[in-house]
C-alpha atoms as a PDB file:
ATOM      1  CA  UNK A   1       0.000   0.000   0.000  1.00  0.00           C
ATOM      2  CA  UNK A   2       1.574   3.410  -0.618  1.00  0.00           C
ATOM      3  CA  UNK A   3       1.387   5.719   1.364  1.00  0.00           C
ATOM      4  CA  UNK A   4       1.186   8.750  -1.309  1.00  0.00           C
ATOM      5  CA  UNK A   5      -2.130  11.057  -1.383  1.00  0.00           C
ATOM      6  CA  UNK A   6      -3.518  13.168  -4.168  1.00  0.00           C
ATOM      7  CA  UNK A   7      -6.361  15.600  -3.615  1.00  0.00           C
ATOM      8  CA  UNK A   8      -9.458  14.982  -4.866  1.00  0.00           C
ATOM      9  CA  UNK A   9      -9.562  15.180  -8.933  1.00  0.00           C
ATOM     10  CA  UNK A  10     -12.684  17.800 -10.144  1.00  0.00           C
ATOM     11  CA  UNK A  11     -14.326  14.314 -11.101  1.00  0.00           C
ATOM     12  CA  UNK A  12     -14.258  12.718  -7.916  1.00  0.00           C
ATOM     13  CA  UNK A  13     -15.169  15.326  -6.407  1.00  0.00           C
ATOM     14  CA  UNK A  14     -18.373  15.660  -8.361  1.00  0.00           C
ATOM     15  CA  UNK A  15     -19.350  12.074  -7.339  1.00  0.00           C
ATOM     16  CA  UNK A  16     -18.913  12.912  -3.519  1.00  0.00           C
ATOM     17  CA  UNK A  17     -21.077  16.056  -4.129  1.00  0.00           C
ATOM     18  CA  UNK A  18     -23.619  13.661  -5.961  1.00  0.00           C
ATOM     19  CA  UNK A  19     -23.533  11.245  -2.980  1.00  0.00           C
ATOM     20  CA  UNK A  20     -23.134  13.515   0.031  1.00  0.00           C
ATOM     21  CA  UNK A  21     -27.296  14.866  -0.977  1.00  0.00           C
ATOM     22  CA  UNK A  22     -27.350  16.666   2.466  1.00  0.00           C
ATOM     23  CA  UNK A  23     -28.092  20.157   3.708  1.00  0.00           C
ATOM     24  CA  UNK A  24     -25.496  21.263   6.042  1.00  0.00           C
ATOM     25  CA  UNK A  25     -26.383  22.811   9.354  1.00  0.00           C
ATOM     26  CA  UNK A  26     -27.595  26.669   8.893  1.00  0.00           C
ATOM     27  CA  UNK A  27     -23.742  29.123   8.911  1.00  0.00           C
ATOM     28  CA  UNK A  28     -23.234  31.127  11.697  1.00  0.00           C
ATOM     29  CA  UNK A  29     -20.029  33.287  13.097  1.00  0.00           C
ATOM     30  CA  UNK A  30     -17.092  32.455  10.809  1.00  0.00           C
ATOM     31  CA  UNK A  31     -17.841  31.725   7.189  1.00  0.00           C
ATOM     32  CA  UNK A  32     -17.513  27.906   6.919  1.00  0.00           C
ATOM     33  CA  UNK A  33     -14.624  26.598   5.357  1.00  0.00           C
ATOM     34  CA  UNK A  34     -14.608  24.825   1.580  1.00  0.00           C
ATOM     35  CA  UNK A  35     -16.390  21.330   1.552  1.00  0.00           C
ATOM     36  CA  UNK A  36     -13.782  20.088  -0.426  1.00  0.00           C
ATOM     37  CA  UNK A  37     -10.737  21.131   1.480  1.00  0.00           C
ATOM     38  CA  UNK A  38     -12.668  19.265   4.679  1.00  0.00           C
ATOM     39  CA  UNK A  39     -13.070  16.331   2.808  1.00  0.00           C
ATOM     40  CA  UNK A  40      -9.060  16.814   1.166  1.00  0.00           C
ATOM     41  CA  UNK A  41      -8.047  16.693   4.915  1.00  0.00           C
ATOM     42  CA  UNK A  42     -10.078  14.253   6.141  1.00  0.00           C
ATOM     43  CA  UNK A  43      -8.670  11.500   3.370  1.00  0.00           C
ATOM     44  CA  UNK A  44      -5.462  12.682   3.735  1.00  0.00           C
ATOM     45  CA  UNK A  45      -5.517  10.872   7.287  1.00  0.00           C
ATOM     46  CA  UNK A  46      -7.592   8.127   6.544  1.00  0.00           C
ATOM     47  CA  UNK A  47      -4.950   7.061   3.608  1.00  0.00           C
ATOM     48  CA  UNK A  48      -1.903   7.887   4.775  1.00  0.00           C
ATOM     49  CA  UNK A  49      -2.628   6.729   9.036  1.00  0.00           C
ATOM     50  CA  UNK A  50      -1.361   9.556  10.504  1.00  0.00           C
ATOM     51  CA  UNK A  51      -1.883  11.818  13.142  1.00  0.00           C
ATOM     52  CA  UNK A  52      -4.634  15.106  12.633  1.00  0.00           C
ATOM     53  CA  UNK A  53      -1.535  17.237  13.096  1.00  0.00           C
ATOM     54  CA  UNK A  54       0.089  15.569  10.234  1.00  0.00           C
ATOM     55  CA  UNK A  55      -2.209  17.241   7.788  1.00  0.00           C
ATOM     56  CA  UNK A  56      -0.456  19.680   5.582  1.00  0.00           C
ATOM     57  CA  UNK A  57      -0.247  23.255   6.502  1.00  0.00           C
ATOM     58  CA  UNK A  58      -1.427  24.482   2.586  1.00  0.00           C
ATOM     59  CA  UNK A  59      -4.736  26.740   3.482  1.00  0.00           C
ATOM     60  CA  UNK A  60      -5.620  26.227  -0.449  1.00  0.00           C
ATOM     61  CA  UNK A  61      -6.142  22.342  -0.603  1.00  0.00           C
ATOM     62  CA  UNK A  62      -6.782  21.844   3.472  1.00  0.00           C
ATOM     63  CA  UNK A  63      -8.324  23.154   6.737  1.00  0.00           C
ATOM     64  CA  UNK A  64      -6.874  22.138   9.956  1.00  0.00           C
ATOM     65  CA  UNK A  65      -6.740  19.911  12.234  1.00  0.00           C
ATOM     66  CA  UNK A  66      -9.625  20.912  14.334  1.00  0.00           C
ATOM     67  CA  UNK A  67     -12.166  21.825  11.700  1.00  0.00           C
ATOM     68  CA  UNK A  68     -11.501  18.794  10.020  1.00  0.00           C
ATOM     69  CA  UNK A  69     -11.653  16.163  13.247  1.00  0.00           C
ATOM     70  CA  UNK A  70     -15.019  18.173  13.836  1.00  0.00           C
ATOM     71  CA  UNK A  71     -16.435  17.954  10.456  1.00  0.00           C
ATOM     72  CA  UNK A  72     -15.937  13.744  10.920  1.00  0.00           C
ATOM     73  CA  UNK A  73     -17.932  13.703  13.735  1.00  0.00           C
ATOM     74  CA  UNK A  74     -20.620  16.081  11.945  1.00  0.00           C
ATOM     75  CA  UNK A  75     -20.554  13.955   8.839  1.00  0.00           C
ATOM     76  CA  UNK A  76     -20.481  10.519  10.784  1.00  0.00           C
ATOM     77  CA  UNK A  77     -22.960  11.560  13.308  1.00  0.00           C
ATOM     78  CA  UNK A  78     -25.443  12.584  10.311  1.00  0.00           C
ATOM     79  CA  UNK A  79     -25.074   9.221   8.082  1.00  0.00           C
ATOM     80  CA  UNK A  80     -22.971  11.463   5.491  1.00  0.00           C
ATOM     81  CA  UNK A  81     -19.593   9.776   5.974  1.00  0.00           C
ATOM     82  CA  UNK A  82     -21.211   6.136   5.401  1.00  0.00           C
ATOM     83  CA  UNK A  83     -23.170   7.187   2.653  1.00  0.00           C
ATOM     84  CA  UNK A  84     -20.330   8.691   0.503  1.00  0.00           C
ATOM     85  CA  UNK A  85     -17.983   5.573   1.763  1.00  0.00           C
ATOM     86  CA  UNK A  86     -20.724   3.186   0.389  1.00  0.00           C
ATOM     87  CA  UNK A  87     -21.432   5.154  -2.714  1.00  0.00           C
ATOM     88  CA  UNK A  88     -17.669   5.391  -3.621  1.00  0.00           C
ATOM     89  CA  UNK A  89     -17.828   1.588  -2.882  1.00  0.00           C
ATOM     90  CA  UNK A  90     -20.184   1.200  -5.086  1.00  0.00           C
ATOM     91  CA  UNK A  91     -18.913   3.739  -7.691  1.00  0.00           C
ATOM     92  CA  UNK A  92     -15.413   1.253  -7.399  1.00  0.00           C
ATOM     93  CA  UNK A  93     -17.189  -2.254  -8.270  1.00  0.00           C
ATOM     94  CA  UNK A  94     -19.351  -0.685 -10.842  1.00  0.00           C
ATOM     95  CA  UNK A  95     -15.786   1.013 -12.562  1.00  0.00           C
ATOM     96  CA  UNK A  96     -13.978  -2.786 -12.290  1.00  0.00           C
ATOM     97  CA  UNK A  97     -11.814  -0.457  -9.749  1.00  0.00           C
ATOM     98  CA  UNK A  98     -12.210  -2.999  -6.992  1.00  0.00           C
ATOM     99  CA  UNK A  99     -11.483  -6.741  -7.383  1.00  0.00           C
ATOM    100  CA  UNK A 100     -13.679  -8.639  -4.475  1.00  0.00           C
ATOM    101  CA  UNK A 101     -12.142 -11.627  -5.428  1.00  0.00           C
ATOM    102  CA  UNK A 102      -9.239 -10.611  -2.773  1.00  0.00           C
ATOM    103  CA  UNK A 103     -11.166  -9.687  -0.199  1.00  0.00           C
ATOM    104  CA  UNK A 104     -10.327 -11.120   3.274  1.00  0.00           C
ATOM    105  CA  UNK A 105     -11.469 -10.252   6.664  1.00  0.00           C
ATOM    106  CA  UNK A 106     -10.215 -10.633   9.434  1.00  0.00           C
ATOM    107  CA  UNK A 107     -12.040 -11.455  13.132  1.00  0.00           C
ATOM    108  CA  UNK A 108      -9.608 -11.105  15.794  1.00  0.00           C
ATOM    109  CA  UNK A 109     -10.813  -8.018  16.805  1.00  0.00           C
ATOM    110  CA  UNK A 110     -14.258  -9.303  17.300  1.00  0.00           C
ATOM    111  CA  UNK A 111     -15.991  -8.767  19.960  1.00  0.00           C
ATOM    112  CA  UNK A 112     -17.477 -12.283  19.930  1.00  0.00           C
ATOM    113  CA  UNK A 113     -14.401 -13.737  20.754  1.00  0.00           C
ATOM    114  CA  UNK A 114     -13.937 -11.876  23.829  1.00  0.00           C
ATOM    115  CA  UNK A 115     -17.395 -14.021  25.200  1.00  0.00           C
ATOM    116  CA  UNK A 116     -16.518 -17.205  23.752  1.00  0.00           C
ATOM    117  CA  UNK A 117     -13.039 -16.813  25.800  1.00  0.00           C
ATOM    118  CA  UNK A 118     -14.993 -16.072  29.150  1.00  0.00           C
ATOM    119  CA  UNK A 119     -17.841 -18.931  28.213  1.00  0.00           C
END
């Protein structure tokens, strides 16, 4: 897996606008920062495993560290984050993008096991 991250193309960033179909809370105080650079940032650390303060200090393709660990929980807490995960899922299959025939899954962090150790 490499560990290199590109911003999102004008394509695929269409595709998440088409998926996202939500209404943002109403503005208020500090104009609200670019959807895209949110979702830029938010990638960046979900690719490359890093730490929020590892995302890049360029204020014209990201947002920091705070607005964008916020954002998450907005976007998670509101079904938006699975939705767009799923879609680009989806969007992957349907492209031949995504080979399930590798697939594999592992359980050891299962909760499951934990009871069937304490019986």
């Amino acid at each position: 897996m490499t560990k290199h991250f590109t911003c999102l193309s004008d394509s695929q960033w269409e595709t998440i606008k088409r998926l996202t179909d939500w209404n943002p809370p109403p503005q208020t105080g500090v104009p609200r920062t670019d959807f895209r650079k949110i979702l830029n940032s938010i990638f960046f650390i979900l690719t490359r495993g890093c730490r929020w303060a590892d995302i890049p200090q360029n204020p014209d393709l990201y947002c920091s560290k705070s607005t964008a660990h916020r954002w998450l929980i907005i976007l998670k807490e509101a079904h938006v984050f699975d939705r767009v995960l799923s879609g680009l899922l989806q969007v992957g299959i349907s492209d031949n993008k995504i080979d399930l025939s590798q697939v594999a899954i592992d359980g050891f962090f299962s909760p499951r096991a934990w009871w069937r150790e304490r019986g």
